[in-house]
Protein backbone atom coordinates (compact mmCIF):
# COMPACT_ATOMS: atom_id res chain seq x y z
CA UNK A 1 -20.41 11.79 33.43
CA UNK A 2 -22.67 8.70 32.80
CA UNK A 3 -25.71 10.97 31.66
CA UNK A 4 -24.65 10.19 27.94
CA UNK A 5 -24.98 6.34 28.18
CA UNK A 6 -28.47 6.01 28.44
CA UNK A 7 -28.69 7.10 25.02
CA UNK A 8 -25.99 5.09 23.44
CA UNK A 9 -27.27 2.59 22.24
CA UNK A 10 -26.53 -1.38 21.24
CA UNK A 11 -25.89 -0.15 17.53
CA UNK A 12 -23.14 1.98 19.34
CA UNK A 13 -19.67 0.76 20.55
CA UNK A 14 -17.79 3.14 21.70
CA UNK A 15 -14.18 2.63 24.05
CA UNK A 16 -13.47 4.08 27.05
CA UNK A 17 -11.66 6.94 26.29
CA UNK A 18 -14.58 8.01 23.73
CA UNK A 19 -17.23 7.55 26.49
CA UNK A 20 -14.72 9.87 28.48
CA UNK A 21 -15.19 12.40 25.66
CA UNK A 22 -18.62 11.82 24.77
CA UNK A 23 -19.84 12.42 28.30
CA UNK A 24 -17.43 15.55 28.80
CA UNK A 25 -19.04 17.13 25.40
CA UNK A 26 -22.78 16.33 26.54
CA UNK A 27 -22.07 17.74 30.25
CA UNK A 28 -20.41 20.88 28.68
CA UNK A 29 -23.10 21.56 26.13
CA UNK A 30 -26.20 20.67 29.05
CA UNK A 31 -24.65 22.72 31.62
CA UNK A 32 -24.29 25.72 29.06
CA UNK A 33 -27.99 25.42 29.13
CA UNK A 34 -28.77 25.67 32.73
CA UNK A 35 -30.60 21.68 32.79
CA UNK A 36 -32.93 22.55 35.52
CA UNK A 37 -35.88 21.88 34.38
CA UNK A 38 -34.42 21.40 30.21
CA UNK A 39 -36.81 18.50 28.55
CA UNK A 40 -35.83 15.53 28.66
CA UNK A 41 -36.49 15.65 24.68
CA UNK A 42 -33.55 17.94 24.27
CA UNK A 43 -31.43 16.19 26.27
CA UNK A 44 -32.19 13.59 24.25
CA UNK A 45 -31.33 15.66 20.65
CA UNK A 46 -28.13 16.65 22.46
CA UNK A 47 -26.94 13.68 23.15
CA UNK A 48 -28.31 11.70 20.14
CA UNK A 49 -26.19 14.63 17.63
CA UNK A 50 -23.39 14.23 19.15
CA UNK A 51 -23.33 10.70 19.47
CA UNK A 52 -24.40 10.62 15.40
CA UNK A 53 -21.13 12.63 15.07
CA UNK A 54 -18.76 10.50 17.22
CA UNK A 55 -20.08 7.35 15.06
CA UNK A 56 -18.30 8.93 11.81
CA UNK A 57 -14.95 9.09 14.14
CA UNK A 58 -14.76 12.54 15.46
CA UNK A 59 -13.24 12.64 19.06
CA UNK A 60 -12.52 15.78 19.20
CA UNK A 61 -14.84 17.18 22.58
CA UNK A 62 -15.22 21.25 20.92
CA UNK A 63 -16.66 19.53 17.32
CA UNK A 64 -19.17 17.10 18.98
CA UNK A 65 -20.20 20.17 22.17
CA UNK A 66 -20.95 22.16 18.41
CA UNK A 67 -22.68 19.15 16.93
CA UNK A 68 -25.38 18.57 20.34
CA UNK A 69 -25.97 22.17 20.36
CA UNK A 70 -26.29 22.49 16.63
CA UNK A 71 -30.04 23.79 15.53
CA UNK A 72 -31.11 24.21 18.96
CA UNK A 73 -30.39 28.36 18.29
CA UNK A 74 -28.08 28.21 21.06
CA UNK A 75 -25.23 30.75 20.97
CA UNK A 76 -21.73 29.40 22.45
């Protein structure tokens, strides 16, 4: 679950509850994409889109798993 936090970042406050959801889109969208062996570099996009997304208020865990995966050509 705490995969996310490395990439949040001081800019970033987030509460608990929207680490919680955060972490549960990230782990959702980098186990879809069987992470052994993924580059660290699109982990990184992942996280970084949907913690972009998050910062304009969405919390809901579906819209910001679409937002990390978002121009990566992955189909969900």
């Amino acid at each position: 679950m705490a995969h996310i936090l490395k990439f949040i970042g001081p800019e970033n406050t987030f509460d608990p509850e929207t680490v919680a959801l955060l972490s549960e889109a990230y782990d959702k969208a980098i186990g879809g994409m069987d992470d052994q062996g993924l580059p660290a570099i699109v982990c990184e996009m992942i996280a970084k889109r949907i913690i972009a997304l998050a910062t304009t208020g969405v919390r809901d865990p579906e819209r910001l798993y679409a937002a990390g995966l978002a121009g990566l050509g992955v189909q969900r």
